[in-house]
Protein backbone atom coordinates (compact mmCIF):
# COMPACT_ATOMS: atom_id res chain seq x y z
CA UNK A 1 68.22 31.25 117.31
CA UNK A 2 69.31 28.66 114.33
CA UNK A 3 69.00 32.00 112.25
CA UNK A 4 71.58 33.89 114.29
CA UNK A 5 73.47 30.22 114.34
CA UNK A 6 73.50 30.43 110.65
CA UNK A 7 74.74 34.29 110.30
CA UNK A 8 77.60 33.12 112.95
CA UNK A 9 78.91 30.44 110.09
CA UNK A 10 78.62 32.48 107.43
CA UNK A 11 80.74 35.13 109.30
CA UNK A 12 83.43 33.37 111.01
CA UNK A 13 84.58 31.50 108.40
CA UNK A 14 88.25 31.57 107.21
CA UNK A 15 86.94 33.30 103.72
CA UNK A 16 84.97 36.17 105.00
CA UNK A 17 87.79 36.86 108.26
CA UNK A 18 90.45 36.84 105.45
CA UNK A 19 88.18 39.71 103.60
CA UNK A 20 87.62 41.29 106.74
CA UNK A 21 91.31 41.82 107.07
CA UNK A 22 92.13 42.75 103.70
CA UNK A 23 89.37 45.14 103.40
CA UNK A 24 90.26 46.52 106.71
CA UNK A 25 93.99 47.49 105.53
CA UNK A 26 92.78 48.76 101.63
CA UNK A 27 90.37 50.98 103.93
CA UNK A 28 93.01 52.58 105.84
CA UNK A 29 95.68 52.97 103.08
CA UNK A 30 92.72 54.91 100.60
CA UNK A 31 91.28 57.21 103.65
CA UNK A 32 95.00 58.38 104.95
CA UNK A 33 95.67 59.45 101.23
CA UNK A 34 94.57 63.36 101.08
CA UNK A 35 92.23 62.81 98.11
CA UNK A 36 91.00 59.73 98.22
CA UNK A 37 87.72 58.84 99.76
CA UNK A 38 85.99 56.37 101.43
CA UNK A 39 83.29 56.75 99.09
CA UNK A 40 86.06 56.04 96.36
CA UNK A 41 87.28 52.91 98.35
CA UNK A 42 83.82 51.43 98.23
CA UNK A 43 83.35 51.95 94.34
CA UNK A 44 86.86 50.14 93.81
CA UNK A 45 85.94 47.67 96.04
CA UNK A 46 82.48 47.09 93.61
CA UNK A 47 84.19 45.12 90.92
CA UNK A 48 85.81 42.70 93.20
CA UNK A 49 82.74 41.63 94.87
CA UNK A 50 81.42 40.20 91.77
CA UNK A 51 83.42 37.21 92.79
CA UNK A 52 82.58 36.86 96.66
CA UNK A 53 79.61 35.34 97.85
CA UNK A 54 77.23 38.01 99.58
CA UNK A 55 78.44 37.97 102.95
CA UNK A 56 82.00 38.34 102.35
CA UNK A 57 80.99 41.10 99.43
CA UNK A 58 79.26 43.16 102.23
CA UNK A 59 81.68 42.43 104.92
CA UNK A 60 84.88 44.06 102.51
CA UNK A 61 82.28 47.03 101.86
CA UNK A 62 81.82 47.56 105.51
CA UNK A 63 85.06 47.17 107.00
CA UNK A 64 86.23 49.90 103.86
CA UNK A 65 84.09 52.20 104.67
CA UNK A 66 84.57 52.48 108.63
CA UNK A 67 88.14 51.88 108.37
CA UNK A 68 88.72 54.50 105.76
CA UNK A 69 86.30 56.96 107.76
CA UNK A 70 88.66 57.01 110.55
CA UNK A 71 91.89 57.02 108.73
CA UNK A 72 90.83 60.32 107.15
CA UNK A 73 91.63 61.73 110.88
CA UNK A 74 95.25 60.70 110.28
CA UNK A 75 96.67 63.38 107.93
CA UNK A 76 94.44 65.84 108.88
CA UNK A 77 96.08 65.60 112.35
CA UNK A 78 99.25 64.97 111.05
CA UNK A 79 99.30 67.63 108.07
CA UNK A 80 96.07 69.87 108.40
CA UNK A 81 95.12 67.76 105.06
CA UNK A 82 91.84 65.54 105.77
CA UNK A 83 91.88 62.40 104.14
CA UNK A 84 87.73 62.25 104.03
CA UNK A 85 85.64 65.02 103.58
CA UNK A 86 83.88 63.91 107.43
CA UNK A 87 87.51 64.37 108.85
CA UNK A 88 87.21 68.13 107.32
CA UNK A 89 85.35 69.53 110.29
CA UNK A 90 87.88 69.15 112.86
CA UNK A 91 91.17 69.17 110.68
CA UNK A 92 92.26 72.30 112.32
CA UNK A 93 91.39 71.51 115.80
CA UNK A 94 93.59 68.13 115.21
CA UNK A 95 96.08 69.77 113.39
CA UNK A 96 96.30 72.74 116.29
CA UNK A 97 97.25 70.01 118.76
CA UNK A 98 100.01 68.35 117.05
CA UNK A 99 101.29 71.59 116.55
CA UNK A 100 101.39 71.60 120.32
CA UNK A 101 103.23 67.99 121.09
CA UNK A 102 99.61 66.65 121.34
CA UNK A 103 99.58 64.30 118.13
CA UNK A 104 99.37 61.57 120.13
CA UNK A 105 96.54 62.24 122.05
CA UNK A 106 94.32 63.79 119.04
CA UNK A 107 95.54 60.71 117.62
CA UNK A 108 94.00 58.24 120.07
CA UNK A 109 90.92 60.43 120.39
CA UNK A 110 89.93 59.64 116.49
CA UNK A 111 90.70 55.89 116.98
CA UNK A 112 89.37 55.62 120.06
CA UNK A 113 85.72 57.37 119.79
CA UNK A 114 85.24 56.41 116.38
CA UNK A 115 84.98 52.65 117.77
CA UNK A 116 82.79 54.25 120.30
CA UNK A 117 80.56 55.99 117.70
CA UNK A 118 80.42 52.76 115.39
CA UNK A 119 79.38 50.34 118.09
CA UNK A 120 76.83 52.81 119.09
CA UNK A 121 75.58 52.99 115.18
CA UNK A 122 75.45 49.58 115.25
CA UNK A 123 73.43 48.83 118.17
CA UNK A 124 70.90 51.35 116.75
CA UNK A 125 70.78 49.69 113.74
CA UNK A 126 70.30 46.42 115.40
CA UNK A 127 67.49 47.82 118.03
CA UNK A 128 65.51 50.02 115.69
CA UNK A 129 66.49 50.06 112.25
CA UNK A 130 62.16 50.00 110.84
CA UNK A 131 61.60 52.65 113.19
CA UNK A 132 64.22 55.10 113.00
CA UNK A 133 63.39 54.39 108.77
CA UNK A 134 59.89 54.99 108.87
CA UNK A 135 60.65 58.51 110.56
CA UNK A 136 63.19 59.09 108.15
CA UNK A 137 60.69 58.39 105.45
CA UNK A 138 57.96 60.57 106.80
CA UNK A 139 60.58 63.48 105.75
CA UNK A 140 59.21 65.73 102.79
CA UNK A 141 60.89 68.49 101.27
CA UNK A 142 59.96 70.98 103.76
CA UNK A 143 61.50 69.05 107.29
CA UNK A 144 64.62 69.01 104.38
CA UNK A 145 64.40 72.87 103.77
CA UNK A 146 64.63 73.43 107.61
CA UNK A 147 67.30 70.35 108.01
CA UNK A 148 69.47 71.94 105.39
CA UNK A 149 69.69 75.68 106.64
CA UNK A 150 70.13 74.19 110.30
CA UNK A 151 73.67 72.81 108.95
CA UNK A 152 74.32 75.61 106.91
CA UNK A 153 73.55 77.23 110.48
CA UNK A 154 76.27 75.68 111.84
CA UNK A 155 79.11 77.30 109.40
CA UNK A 156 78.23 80.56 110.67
CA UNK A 157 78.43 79.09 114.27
CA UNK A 158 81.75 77.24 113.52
CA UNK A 159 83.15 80.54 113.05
CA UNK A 160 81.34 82.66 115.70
CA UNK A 161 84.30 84.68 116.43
CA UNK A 162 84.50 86.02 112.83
CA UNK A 163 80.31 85.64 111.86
CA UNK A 164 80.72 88.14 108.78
CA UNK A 165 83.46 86.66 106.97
CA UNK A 166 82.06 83.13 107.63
CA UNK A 167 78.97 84.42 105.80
CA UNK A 168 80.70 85.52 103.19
CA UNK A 169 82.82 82.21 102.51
CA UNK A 170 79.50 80.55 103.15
CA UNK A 171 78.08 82.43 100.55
CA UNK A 172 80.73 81.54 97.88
CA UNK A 173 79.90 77.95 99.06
CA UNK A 174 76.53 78.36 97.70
CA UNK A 175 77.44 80.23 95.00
CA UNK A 176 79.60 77.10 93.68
CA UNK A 177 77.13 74.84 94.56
CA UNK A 178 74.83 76.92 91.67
CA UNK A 179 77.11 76.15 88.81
CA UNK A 180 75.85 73.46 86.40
CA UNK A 181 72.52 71.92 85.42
CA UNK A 182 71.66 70.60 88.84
CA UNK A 183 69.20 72.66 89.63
CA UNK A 184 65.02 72.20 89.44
CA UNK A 185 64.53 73.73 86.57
CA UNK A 186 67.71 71.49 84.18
CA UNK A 187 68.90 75.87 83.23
CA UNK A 188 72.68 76.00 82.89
CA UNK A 189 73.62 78.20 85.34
CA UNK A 190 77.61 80.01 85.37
CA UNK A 191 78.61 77.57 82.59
CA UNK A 192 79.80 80.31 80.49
CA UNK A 193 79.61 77.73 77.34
CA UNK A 194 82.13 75.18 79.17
CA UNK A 195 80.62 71.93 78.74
CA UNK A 196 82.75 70.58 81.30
CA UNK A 197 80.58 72.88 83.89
CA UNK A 198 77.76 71.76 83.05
CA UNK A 199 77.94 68.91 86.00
CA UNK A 200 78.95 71.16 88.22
CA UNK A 201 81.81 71.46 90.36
CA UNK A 202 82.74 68.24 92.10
CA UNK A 203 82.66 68.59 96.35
CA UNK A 204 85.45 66.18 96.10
CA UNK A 205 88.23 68.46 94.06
CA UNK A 206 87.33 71.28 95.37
CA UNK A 207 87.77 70.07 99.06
CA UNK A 208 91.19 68.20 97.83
CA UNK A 209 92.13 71.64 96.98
CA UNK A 210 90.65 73.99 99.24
CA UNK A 211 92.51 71.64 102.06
CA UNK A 212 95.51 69.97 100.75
CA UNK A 213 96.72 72.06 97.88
CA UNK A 214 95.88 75.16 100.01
CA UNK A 215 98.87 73.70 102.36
CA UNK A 216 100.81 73.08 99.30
CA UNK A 217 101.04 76.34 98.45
CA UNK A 218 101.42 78.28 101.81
CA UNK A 219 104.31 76.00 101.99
CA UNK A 220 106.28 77.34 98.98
CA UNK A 221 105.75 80.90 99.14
CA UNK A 222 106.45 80.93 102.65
CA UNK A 223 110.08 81.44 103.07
CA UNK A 224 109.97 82.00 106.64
CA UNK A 225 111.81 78.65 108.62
CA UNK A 226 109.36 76.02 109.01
CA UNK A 227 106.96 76.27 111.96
CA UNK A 228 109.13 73.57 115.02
CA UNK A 229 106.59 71.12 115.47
CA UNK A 230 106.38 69.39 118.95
CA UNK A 231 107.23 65.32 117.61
CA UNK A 232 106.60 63.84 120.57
CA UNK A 233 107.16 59.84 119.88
CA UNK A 234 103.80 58.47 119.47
CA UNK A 235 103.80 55.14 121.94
CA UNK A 236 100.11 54.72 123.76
CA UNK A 237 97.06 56.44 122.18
CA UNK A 238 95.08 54.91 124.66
CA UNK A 239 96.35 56.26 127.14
CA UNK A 240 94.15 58.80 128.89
CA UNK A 241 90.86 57.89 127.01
CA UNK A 242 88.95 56.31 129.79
CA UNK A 243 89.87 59.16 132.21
CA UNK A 244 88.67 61.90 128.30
CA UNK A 245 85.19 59.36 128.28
CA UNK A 246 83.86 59.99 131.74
CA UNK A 247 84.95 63.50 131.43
CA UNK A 248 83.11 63.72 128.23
CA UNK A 249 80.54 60.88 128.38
CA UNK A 250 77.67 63.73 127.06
CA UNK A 251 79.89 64.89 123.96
CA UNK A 252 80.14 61.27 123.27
CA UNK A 253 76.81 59.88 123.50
CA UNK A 254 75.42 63.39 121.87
CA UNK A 255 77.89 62.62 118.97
CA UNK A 256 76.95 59.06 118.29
CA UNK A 257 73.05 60.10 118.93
CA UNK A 258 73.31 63.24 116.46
CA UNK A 259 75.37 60.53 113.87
CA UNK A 260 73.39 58.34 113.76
CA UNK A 261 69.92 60.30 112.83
CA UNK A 262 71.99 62.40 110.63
CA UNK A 263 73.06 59.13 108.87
CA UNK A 264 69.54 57.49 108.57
CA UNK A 265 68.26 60.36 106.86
CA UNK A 266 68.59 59.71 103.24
CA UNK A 267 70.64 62.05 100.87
CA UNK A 268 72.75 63.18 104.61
CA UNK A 269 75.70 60.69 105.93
CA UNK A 270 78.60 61.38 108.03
CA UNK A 271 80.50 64.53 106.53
CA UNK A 272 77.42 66.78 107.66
CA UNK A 273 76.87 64.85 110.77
CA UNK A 274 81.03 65.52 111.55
CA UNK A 275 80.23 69.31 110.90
CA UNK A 276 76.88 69.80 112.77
CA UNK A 277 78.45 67.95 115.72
CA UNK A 278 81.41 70.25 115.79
CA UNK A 279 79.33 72.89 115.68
CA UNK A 280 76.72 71.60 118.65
CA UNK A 281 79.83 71.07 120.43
CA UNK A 282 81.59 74.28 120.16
CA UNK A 283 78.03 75.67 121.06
CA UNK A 284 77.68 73.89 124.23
CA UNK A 285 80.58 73.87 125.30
CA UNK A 286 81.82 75.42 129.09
CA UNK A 287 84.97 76.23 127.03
CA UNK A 288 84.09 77.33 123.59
CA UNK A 289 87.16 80.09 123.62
CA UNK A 290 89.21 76.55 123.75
CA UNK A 291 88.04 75.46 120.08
CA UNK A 292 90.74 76.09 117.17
CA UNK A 293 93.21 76.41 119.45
CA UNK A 294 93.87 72.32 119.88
CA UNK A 295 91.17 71.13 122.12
CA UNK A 296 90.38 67.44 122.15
CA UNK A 297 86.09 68.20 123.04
CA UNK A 298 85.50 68.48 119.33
CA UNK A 299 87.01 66.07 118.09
CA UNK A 300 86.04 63.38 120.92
CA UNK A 301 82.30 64.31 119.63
CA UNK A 302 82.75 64.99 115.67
CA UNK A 303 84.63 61.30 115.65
CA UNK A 304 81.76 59.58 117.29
CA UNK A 305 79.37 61.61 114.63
CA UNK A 306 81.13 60.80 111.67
CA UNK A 307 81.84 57.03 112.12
CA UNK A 308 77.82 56.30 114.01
CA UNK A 309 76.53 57.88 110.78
CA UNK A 310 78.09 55.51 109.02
CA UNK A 311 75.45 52.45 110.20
CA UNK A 312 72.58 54.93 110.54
CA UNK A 313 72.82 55.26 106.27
CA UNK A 314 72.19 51.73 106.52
CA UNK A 315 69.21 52.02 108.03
CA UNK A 316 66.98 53.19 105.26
CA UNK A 317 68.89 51.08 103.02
CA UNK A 318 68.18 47.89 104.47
CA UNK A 319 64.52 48.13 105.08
CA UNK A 320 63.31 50.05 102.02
CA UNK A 321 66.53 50.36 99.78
CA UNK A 322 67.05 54.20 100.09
CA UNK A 323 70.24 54.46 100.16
CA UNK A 324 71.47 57.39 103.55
CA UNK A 325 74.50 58.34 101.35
CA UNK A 326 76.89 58.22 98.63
CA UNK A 327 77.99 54.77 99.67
CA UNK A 328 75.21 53.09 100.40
CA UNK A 329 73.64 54.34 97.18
CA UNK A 330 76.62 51.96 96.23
CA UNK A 331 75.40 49.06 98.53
CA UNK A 332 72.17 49.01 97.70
CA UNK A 333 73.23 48.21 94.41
CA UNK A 334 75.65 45.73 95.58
CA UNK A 335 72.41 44.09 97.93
CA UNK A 336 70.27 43.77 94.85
CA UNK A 337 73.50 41.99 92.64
CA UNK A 338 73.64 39.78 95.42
CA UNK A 339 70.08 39.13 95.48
CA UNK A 340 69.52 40.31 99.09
CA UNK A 341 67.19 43.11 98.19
CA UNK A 342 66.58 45.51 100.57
CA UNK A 343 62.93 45.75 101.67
CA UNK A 344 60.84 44.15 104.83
CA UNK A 345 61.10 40.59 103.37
CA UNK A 346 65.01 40.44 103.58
CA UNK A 347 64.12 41.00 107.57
CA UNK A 348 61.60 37.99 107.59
CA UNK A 349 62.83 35.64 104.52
CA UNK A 350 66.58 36.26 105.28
CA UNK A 351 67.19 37.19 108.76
CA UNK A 352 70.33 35.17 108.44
CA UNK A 353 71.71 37.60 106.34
CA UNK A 354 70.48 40.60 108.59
CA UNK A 355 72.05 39.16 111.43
CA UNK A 356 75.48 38.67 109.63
CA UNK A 357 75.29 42.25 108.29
CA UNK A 358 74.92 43.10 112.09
CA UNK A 359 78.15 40.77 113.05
CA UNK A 360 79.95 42.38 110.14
CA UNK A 361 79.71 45.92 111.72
CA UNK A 362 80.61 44.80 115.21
CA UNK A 363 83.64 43.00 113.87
CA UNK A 364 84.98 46.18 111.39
CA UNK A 365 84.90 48.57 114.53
CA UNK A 366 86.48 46.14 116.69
CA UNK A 367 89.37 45.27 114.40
CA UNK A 368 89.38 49.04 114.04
CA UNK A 369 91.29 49.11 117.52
CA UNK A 370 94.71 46.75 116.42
CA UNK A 371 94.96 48.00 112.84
CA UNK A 372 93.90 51.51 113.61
CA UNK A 373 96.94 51.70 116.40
CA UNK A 374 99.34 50.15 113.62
CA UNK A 375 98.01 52.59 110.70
CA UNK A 376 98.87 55.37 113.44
CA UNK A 377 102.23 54.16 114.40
CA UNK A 378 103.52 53.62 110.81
CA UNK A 379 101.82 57.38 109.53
CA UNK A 380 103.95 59.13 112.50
CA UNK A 381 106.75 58.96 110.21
CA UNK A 382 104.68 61.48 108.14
CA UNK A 383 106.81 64.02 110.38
CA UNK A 384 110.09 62.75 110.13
CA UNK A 385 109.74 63.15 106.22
CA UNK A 386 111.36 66.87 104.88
CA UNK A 387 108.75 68.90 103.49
CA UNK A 388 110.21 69.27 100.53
CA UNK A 389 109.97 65.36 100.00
CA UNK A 390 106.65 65.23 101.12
CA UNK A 391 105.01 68.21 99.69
CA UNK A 392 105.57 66.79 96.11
CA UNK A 393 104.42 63.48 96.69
CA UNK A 394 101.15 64.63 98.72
CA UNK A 395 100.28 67.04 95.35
CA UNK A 396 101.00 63.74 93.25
CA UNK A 397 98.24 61.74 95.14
CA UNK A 398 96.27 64.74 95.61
CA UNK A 399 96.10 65.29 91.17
CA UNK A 400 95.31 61.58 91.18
CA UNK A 401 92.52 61.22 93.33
CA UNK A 402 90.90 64.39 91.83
CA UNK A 403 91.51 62.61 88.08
CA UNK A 404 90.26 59.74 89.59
CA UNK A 405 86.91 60.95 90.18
CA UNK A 406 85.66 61.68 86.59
CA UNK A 407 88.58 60.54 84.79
CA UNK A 408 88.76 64.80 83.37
CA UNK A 409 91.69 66.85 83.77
CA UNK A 410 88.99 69.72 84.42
CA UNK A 411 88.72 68.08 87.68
CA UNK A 412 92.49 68.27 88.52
CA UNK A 413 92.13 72.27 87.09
CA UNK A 414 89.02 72.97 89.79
CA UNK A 415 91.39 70.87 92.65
CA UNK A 416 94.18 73.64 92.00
CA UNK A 417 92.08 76.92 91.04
CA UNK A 418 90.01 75.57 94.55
CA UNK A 419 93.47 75.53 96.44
CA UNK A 420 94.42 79.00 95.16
CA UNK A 421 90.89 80.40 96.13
CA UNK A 422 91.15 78.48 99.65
CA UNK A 423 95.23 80.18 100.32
CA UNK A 424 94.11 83.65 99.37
CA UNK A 425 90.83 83.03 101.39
CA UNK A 426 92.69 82.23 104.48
CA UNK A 427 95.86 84.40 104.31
CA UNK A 428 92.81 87.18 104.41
CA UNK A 429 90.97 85.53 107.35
CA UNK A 430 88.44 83.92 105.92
CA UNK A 431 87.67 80.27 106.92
CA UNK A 432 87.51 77.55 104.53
CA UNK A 433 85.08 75.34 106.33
CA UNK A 434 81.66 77.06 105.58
CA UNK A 435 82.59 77.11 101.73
CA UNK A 436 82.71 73.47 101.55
CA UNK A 437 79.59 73.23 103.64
CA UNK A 438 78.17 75.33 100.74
CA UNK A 439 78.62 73.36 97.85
CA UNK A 440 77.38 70.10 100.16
CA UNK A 441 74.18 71.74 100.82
CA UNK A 442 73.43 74.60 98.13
CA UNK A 443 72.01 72.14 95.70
CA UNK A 444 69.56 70.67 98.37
CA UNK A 445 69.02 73.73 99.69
CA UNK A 446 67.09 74.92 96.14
CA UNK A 447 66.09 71.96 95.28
CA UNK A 448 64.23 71.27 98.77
CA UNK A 449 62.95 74.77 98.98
CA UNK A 450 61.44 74.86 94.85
CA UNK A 451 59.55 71.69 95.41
CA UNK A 452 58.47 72.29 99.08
CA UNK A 453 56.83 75.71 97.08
CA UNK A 454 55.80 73.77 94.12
CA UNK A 455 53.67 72.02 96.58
CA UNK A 456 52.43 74.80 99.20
CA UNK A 457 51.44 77.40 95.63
CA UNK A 458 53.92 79.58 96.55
CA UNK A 459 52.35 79.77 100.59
CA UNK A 460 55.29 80.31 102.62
CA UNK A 461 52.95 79.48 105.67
CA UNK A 462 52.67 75.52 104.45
CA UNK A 463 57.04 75.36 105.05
CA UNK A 464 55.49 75.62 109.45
CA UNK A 465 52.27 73.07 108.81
CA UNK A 466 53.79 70.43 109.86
CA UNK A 467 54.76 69.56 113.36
CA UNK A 468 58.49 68.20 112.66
CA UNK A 469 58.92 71.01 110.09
CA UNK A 470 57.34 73.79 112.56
CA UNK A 471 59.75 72.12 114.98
CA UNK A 472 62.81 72.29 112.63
CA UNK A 473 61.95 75.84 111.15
CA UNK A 474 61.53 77.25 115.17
CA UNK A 475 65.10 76.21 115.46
CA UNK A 476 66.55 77.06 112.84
CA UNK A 477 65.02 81.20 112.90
CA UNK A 478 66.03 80.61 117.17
CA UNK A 479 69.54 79.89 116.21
CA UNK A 480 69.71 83.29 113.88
CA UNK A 481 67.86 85.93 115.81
CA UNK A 482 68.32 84.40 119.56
CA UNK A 483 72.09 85.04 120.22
CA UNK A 484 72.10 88.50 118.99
CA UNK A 485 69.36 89.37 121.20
CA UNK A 486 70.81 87.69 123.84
CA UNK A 487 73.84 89.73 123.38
CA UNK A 488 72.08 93.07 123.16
CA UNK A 489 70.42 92.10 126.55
CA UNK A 490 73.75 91.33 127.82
CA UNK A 491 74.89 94.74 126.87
CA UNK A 492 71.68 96.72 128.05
CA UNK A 493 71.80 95.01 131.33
CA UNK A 494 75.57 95.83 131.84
CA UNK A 495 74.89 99.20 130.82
């Protein structure tokens, strides 16, 4: 008890609330920017820890990060332009309602069951962070393998109602994801002597441009009027949530559950969490002919995904410094400056500090809910603004935050070759969505799948010898062949 006495004091003090606040508001600003990331809002955040004591350091990373999560939702709703690559998944579906008066709702959904899915997070972390990391680290390459063509899976189920062309954008995903050195055996692959793509193309330019600049340009060459969107004053986005919760309690705690396991496994985090819920969703769903057309079940349980996953990363990262994702690749850096290194003894030297880290993601959820509402009511003005005012200044930021990245202009050259691809792609009827899951997975894919063979001598038998990989691999060859049979059964019986 004095050790949870102690992490209350070094919490609520007026130094670390002050962060807390600050953070909070430099979260939201950097995730409703199309093209900036939360990932990018934690490396800025990096130098200006260096003068915080630990606490507060980790308390302006966390608030960042979940606040900046979430605000992605807000011009993807808004604009069909995802601020964060986890708010990708359901852009559309968010984007669909607004087009149908609905902003408001969609709205309060993101807000609402992203609290939801942090809280839950955070009570697994608190409850079983050294378990849920020990199974994470009994992962090898070949539970990976299986892992990574389960989400790649899901692309193809995302677009069920077009399978063939989602293949085919899936495939140019992968084929993306191929370019550069970053592959097992260092061979520079599609480089074509440009040194520049050598490290690959960059998930984050492409997705600025496959989303946002996409949008830029169906907006100038259409000359058509401009689609009437319903803008319905945004007042309440809580309103209706409690009656959306009990109806879909399952979604929610499915979302948060999926999230969070997706999160603790290292090299994973919440942008394929966000799409493998979506898809689970759209799967089990009693009204699957509902999704892409503005329904509010995929979004209630990619929102809890996207934000749980968020403390499940932390899981490995606190108890044996593996970082779950991009940004806590960043923490654990941060941990180790701070010296709180990650490991068993920060549980038993430093609980303190364990405890506070706990306290810190209960309070950057919670203060989620007041600024979250205010972010939402301010960004509804996004609507009022012409098009031709806006478009500009979104392709401004968008430029920037692909510069940004690298500090290249090759980046800000993939961001707007990416859009053209993405508005030729979709004028044609392909989707977008499985390309990006592509390039997130293609390089694990290969590099899963070489060593898991390196290891078995080439015996494709060894990728089913062990139980969570035979377990993985049975699901992921039942998701391919099962519906088709199922259909051709359907058929044969109607027949």
């Amino acid at each position: 008890m004095e050790a949870v006495a102690q992490a209350f004091d070094l919490v609520f003090n007026l130094q670390t609330m002050l962060v807390i606040v600050g953070a909070a508001l430099f979260g939201l600003f950097v995730g409703a920017v199309p093209g900036l990331t939360a990932t990018m809002a934690t490396a800025l955040l990096v130098p200006v820890t260096f003068f915080m004591p630990p606490i507060p350091a980790i308390a302006a990373i966390v608030t960042a990060t979940a606040t900046a999560i979430f605000a992605g939702d807000i011009p993807g709703c808004l604009l069909r332009m995802p601020g964060t690559p986890a708010s990708a998944a359901y852009a559309d579906e968010a984007y669909a309602m607004t087009r149908k008066g609905q902003a408001e709702l969609a709205l309060g959904c993101g807000l609402v069951f992203s609290v939801i899915g942090g809280l839950f997070g955070t009570l697994v972390l608190i409850l079983a962070a050294p378990t849920l990391a020990e199974f994470a680290l009994k992962f090898s390459s070949f539970e990976y393998f299986w892992l990574v063509l389960l989400g790649l899976t899901c692309a193809i189920v995302i677009t069920a109602e077009r399978p063939l062309k989602g293949i085919v954008s899936l495939l140019l995903g992968l084929m993306v994801s191929a370019i550069g050195l970053g592959n097992p055996a260092g061979f520079p692959r599609f480089t074509f002597g440009v040194v520049d793509l050598a490290g690959g193309i960059g998930l984050i330019p492409m997705m600025i441009g496959m989303f946002a600049v996409a949008e830029i340009i169906r907006y100038a060459v259409d000359t058509s009027p401009a689609p009437q969107v319903d803008t319905q004053p945004i007042r309440n986005v809580f309103r209706g949530m409690g009656l959306l919760l009990r109806r879909y309690w399952l979604q929610t705690l499915r979302g948060s559950t999926l999230g969070t396991l997706v999160g603790a496994l290292p090299g994973a985090g919440a942008d394929i969490a966000a799409w493998m819920s979506y898809a689970i969703s759209k799967k089990s769903s009693k009204e699957p002919q509902k999704f892409g057309t503005g329904h509010v079940e995929g979004i209630i349980e990619s929102g809890a995904a996207n934000n749980s996953a968020i403390a499940g990363a932390w899981i490995p990262a606190l108890v044996f410094g593996i970082p779950g994702d991009s940004i806590t690749a960043i923490v654990v850096g941060v941990l180790y400056m701070k010296n709180m290194n990650p490991g068993p003894v920060l549980f038993t030297q430093n609980p303190q500090n364990i405890y506070a880290v706990y306290l810190l993601f209960i309070l950057a959820n919670l203060i989620m809910i007041p600024l979250g509402w205010w972010c939402i009511k301010v960004a509804k003005n996004l609507l009022r603004v012409p098009r031709n005012v806006l478009m500009p200044i979104i392709l401004l930021f968008c430029i920037v935050g692909a510069f940004a990245i690298n500090n290249t202009v090759f980046d800000v050259g993939v961001m707007l070759l990416a859009g053209v691809v993405a508005y030729v792609l979709q004028e044609n009827g392909f989707p977008v969505a499985p390309a990006i899951l592509g390039v997130v997975l293609g390089t694990m894919l290969e590099e899963n799948f070489v060593t898991s063979m390196i290891k078995a001598d080439g015996d494709l038998l060894a990728f089913f010898g062990r139980p969570v990989a035979a377990t993985l691999g049975a699901l992921a060859i039942a998701a391919w062949f099962l519906p088709p049979v199922i259909r051709r059964l359907r058929r044969e019986a109607g027949a």
